[in-house]
PDB file of N, CA and C in Angstrom:
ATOM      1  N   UNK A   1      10.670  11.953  -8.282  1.00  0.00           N
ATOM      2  CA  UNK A   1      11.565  11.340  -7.330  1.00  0.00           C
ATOM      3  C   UNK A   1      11.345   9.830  -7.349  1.00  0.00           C
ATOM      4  N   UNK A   2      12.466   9.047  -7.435  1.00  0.00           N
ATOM      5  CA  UNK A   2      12.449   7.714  -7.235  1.00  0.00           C
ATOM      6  C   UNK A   2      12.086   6.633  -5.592  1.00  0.00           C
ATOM      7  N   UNK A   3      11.829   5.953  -5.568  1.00  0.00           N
ATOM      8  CA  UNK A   3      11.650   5.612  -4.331  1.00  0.00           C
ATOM      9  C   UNK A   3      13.161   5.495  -3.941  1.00  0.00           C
ATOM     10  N   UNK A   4      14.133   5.266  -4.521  1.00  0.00           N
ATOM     11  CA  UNK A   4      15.547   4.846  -4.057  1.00  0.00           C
ATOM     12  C   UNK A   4      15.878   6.212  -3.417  1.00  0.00           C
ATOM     13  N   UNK A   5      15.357   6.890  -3.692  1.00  0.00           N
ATOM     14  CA  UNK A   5      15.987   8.550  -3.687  1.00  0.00           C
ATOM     15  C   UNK A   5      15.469   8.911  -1.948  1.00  0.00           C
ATOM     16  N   UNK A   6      14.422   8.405  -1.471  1.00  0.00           N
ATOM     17  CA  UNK A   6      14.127   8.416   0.063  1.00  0.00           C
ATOM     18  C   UNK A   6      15.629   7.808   1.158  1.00  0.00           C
ATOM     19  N   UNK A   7      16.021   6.798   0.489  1.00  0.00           N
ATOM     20  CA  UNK A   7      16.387   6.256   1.330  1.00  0.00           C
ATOM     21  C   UNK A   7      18.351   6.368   1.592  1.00  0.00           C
ATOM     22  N   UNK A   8      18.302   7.452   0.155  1.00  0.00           N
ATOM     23  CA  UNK A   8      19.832   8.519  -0.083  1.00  0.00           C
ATOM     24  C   UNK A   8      20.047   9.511   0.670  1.00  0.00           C
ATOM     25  N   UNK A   9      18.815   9.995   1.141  1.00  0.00           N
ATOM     26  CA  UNK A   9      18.913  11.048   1.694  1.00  0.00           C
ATOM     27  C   UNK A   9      17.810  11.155   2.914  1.00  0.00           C
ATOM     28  N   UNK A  10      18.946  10.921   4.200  1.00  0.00           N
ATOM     29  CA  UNK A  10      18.602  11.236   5.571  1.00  0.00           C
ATOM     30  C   UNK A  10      17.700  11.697   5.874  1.00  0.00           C
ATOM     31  N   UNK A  11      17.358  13.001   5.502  1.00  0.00           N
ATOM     32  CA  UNK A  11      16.545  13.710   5.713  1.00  0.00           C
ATOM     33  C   UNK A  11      14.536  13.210   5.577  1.00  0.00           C
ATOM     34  N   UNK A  12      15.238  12.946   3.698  1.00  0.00           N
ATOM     35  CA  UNK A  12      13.720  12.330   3.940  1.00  0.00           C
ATOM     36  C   UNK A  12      13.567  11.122   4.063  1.00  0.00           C
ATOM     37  N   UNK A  13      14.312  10.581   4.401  1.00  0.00           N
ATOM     38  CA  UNK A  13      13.936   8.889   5.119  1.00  0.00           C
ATOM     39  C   UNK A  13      13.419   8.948   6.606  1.00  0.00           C
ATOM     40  N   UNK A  14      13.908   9.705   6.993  1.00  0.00           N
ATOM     41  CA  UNK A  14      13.553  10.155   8.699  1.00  0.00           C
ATOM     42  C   UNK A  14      12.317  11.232   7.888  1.00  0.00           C
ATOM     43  N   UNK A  15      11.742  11.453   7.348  1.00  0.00           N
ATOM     44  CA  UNK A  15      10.853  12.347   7.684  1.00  0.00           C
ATOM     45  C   UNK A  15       9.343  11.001   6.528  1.00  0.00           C
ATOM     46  N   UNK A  16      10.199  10.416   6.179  1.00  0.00           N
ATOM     47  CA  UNK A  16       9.134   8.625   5.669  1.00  0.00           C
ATOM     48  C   UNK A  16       8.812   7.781   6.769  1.00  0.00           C
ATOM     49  N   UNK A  17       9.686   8.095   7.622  1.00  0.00           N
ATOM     50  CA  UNK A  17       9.647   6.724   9.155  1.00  0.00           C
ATOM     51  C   UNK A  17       9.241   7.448  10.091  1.00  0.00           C
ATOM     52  N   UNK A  18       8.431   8.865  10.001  1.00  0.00           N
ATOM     53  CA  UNK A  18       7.881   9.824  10.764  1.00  0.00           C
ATOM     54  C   UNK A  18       6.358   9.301  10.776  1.00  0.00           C
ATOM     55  N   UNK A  19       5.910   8.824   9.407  1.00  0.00           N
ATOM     56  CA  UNK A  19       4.546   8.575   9.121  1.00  0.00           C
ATOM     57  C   UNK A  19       3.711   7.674   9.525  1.00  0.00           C
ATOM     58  N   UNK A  20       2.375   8.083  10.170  1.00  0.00           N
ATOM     59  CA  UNK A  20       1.479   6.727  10.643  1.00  0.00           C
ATOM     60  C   UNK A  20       1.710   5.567   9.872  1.00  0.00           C
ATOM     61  N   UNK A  21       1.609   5.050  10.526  1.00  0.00           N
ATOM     62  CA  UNK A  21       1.167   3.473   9.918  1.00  0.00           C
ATOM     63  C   UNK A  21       0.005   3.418   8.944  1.00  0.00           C
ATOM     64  N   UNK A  22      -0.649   3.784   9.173  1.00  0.00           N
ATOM     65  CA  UNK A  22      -2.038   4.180   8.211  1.00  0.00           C
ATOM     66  C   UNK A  22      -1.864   4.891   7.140  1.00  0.00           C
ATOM     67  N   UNK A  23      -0.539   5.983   6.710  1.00  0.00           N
ATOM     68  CA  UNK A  23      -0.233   6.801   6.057  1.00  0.00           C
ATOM     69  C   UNK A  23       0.704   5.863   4.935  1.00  0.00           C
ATOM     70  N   UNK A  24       1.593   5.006   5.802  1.00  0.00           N
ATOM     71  CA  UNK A  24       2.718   4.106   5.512  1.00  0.00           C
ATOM     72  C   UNK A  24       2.114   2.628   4.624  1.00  0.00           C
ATOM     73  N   UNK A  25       0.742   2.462   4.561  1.00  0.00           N
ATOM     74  CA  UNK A  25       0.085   1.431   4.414  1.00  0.00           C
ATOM     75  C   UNK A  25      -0.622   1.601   2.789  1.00  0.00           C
ATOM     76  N   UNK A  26      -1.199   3.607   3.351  1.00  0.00           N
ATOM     77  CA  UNK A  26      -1.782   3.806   2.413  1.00  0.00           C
ATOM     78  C   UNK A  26      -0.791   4.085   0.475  1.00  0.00           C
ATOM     79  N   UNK A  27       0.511   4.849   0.976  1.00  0.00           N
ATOM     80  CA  UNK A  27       1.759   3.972   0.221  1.00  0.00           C
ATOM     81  C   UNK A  27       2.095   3.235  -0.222  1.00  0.00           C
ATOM     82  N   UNK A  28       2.205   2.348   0.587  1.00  0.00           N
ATOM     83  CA  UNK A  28       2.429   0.848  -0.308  1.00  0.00           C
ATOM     84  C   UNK A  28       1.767   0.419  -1.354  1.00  0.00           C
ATOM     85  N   UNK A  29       0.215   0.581  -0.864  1.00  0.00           N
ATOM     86  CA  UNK A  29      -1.016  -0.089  -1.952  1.00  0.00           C
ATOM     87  C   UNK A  29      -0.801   1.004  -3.202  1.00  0.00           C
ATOM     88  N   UNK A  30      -0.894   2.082  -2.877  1.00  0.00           N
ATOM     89  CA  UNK A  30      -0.770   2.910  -4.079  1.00  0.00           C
ATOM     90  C   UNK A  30       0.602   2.761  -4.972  1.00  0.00           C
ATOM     91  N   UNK A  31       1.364   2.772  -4.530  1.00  0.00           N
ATOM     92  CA  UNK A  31       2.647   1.789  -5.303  1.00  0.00           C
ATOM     93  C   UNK A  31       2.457   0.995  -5.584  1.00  0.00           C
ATOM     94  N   UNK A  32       1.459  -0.198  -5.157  1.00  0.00           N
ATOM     95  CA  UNK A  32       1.414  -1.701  -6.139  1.00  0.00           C
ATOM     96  C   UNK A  32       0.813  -1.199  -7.013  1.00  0.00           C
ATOM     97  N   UNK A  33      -0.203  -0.799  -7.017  1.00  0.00           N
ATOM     98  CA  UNK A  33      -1.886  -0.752  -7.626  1.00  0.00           C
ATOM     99  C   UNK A  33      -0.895   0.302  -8.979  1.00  0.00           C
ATOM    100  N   UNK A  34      -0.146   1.022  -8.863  1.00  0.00           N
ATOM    101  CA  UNK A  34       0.341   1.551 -10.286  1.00  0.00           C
ATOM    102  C   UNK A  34       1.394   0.876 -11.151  1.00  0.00           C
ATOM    103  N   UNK A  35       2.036   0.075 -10.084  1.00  0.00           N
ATOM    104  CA  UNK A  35       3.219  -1.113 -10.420  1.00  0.00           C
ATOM    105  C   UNK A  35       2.354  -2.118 -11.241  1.00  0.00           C
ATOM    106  N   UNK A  36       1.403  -2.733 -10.510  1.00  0.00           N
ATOM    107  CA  UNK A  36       0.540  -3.310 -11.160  1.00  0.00           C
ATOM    108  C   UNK A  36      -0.334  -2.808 -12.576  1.00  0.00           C
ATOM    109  N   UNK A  37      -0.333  -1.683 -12.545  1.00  0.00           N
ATOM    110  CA  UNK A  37      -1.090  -1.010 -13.357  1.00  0.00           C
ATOM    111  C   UNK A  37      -2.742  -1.422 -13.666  1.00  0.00           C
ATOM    112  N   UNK A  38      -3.022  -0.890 -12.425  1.00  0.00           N
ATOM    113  CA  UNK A  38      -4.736  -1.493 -12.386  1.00  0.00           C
ATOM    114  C   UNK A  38      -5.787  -0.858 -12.870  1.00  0.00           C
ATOM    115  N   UNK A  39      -6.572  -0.843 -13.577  1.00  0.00           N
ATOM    116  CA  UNK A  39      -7.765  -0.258 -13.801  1.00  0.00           C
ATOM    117  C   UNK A  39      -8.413   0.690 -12.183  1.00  0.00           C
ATOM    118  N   UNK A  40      -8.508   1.817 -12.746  1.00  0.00           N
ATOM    119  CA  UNK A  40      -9.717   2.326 -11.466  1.00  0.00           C
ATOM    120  C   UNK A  40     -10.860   1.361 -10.740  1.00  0.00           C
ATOM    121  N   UNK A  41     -11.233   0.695 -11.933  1.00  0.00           N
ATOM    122  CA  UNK A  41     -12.658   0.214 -11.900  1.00  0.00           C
ATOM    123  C   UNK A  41     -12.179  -1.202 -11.289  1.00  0.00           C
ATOM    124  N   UNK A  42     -10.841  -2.097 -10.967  1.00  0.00           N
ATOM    125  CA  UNK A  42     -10.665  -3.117 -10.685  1.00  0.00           C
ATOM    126  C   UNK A  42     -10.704  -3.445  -9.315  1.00  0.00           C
ATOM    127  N   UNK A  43     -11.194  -4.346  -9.003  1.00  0.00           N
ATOM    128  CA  UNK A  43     -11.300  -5.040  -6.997  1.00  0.00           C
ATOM    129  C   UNK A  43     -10.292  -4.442  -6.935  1.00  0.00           C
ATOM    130  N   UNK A  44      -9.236  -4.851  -6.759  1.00  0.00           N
ATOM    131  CA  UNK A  44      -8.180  -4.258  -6.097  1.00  0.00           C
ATOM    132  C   UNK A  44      -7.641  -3.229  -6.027  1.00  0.00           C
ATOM    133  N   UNK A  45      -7.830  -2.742  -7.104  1.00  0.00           N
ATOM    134  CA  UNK A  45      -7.247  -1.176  -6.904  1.00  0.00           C
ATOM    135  C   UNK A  45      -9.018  -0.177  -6.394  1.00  0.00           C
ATOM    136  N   UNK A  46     -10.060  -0.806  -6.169  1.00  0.00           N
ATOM    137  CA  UNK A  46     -11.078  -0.303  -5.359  1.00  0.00           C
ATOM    138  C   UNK A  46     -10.797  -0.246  -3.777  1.00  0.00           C
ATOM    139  N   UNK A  47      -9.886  -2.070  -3.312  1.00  0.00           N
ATOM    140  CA  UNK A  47      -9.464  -2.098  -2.339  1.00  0.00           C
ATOM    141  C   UNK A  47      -8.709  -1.198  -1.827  1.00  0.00           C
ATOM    142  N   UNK A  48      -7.801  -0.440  -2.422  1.00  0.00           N
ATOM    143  CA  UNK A  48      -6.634   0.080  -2.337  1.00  0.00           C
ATOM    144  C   UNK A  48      -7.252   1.489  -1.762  1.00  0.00           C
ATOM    145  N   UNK A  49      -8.131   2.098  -2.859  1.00  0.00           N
ATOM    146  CA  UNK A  49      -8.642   2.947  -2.631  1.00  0.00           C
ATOM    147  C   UNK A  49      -9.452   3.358  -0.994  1.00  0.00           C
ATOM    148  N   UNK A  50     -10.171   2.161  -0.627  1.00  0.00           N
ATOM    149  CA  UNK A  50     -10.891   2.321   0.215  1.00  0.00           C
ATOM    150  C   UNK A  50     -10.122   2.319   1.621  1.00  0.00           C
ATOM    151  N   UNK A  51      -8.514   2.907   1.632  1.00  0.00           N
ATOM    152  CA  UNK A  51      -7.727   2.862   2.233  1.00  0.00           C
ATOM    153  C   UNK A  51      -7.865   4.248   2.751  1.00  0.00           C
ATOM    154  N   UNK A  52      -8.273   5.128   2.027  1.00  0.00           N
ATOM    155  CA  UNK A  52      -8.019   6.615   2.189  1.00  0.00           C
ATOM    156  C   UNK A  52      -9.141   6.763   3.198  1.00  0.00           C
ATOM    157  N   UNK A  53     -10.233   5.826   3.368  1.00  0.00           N
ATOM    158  CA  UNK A  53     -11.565   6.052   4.645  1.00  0.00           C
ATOM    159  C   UNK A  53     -10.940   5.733   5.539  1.00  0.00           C
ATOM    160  N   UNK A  54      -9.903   5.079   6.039  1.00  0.00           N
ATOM    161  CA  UNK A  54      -9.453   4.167   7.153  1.00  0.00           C
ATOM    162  C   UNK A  54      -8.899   5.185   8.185  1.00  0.00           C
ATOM    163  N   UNK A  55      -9.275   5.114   9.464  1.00  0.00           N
ATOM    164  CA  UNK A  55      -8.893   6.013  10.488  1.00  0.00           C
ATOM    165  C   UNK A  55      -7.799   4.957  11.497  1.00  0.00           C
ATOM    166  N   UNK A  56      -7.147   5.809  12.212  1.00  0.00           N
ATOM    167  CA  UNK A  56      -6.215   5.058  13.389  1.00  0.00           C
ATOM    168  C   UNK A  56      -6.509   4.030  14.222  1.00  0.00           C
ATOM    169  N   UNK A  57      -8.057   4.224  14.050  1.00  0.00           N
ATOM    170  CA  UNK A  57      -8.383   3.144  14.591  1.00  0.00           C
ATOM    171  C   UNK A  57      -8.909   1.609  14.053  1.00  0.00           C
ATOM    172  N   UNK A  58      -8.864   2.207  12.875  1.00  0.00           N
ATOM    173  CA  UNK A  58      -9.162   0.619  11.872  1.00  0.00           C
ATOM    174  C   UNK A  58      -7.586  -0.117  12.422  1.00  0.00           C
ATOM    175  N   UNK A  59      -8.234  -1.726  11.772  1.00  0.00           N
ATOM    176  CA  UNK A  59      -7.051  -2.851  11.570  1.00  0.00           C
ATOM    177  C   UNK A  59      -6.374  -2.755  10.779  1.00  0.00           C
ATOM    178  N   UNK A  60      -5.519  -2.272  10.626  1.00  0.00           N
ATOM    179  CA  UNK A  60      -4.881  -2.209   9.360  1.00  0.00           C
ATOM    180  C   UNK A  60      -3.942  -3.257   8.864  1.00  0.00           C
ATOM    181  N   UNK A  61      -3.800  -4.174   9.912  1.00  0.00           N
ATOM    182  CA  UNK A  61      -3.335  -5.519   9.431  1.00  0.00           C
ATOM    183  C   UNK A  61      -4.455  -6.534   8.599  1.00  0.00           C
ATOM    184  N   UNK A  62      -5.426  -6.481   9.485  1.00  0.00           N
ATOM    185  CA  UNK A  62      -6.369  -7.157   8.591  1.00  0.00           C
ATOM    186  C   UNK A  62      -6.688  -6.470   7.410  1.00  0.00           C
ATOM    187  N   UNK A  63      -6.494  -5.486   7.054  1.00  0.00           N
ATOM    188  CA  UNK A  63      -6.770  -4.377   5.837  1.00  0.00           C
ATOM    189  C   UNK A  63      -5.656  -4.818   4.895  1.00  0.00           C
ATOM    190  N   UNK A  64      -4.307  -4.772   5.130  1.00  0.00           N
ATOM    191  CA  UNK A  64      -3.068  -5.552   4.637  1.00  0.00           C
ATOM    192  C   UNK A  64      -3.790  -6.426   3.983  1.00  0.00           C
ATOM    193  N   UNK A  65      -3.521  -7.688   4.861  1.00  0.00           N
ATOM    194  CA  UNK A  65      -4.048  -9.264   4.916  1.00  0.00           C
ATOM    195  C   UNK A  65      -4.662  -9.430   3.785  1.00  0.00           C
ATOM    196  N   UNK A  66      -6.249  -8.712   3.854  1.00  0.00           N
ATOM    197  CA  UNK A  66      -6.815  -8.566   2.697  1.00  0.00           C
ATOM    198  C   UNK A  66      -6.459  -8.237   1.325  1.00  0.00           C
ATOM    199  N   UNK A  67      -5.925  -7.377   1.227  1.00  0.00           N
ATOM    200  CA  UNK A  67      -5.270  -6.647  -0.123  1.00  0.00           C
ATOM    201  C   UNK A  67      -4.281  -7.973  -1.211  1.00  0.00           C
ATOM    202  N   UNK A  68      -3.237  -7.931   0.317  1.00  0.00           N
ATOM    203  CA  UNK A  68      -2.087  -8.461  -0.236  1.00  0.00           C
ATOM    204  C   UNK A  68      -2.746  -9.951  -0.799  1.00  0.00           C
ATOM    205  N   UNK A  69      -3.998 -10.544   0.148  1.00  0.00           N
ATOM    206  CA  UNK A  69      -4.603 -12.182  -0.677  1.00  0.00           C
ATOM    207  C   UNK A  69      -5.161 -12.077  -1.278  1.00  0.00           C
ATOM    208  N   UNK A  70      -5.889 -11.182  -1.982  1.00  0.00           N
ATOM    209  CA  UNK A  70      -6.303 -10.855  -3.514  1.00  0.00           C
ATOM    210  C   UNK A  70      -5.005 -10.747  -4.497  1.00  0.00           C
ATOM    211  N   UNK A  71      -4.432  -9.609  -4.109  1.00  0.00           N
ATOM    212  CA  UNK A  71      -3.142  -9.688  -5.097  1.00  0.00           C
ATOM    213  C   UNK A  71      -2.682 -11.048  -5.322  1.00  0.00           C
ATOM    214  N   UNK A  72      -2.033 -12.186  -4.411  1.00  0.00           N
ATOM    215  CA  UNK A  72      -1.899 -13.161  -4.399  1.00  0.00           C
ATOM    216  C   UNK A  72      -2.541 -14.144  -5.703  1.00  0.00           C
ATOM    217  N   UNK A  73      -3.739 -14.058  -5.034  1.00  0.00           N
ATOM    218  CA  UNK A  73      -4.974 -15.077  -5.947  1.00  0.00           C
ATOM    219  C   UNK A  73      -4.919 -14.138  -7.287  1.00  0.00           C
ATOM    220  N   UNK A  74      -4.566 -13.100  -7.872  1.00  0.00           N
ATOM    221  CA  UNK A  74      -4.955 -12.941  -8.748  1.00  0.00           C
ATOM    222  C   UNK A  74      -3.560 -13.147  -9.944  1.00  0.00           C
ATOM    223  N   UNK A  75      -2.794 -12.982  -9.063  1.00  0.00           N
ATOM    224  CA  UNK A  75      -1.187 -13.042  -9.785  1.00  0.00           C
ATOM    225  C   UNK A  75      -0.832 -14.219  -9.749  1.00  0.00           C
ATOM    226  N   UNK A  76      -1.600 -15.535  -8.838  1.00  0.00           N
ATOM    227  CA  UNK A  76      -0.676 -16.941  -8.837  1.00  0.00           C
ATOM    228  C   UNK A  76       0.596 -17.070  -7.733  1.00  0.00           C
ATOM    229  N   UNK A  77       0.208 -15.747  -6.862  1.00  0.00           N
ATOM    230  CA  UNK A  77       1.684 -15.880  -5.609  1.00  0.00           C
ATOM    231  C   UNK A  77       1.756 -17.116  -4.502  1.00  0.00           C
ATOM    232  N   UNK A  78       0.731 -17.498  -4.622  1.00  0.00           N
ATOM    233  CA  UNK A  78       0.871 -18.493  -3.958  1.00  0.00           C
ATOM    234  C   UNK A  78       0.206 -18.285  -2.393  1.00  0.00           C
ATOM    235  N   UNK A  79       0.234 -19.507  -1.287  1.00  0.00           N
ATOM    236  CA  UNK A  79      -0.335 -18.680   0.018  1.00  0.00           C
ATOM    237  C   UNK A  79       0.395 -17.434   0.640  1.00  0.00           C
ATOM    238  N   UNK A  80      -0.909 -16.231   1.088  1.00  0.00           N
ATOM    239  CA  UNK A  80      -0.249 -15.464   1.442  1.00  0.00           C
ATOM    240  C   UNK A  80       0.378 -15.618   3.317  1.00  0.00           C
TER     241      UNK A  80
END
């Protein structure tokens, strides 16, 4: 399934915008980190990983924050 394919069909777009934030977070990174195509063994896709320990009660903005300013610094994006 494509990611475009969530957002064709009602059903599972409402059942994507059902998901924690923590669930919704842990998504994203795993979509860069293969977009990117990262080594297991690389910071960032370690970062990414260490997403799956994170409970409801972690920051998950500062968890973001983090991720996304490595990606940044390592790609040349500029400030995050």
């Amino acid at each position: 399934m494509r990611i475009e394919d969530v957002f064709r069909h009602p059903k599972l777009y409402a059942t994507f915008r059902q998901q924690p934030a923590i669930r919704l977070l842990q998504l994203k990174y795993k979509f860069v980190r293969q977009w990117l195509e990262l080594d297991k063994s690389d910071s960032i896709a370690k970062a990414v990983k260490a997403l799956d320990s994170l409970d409801a009660t972690s920051d998950l903005q500062a968890v973001d924050d983090s991720i996304r300013q490595q990606i940044y610094e390592r790609f040349g994006l500029g400030a995050a």
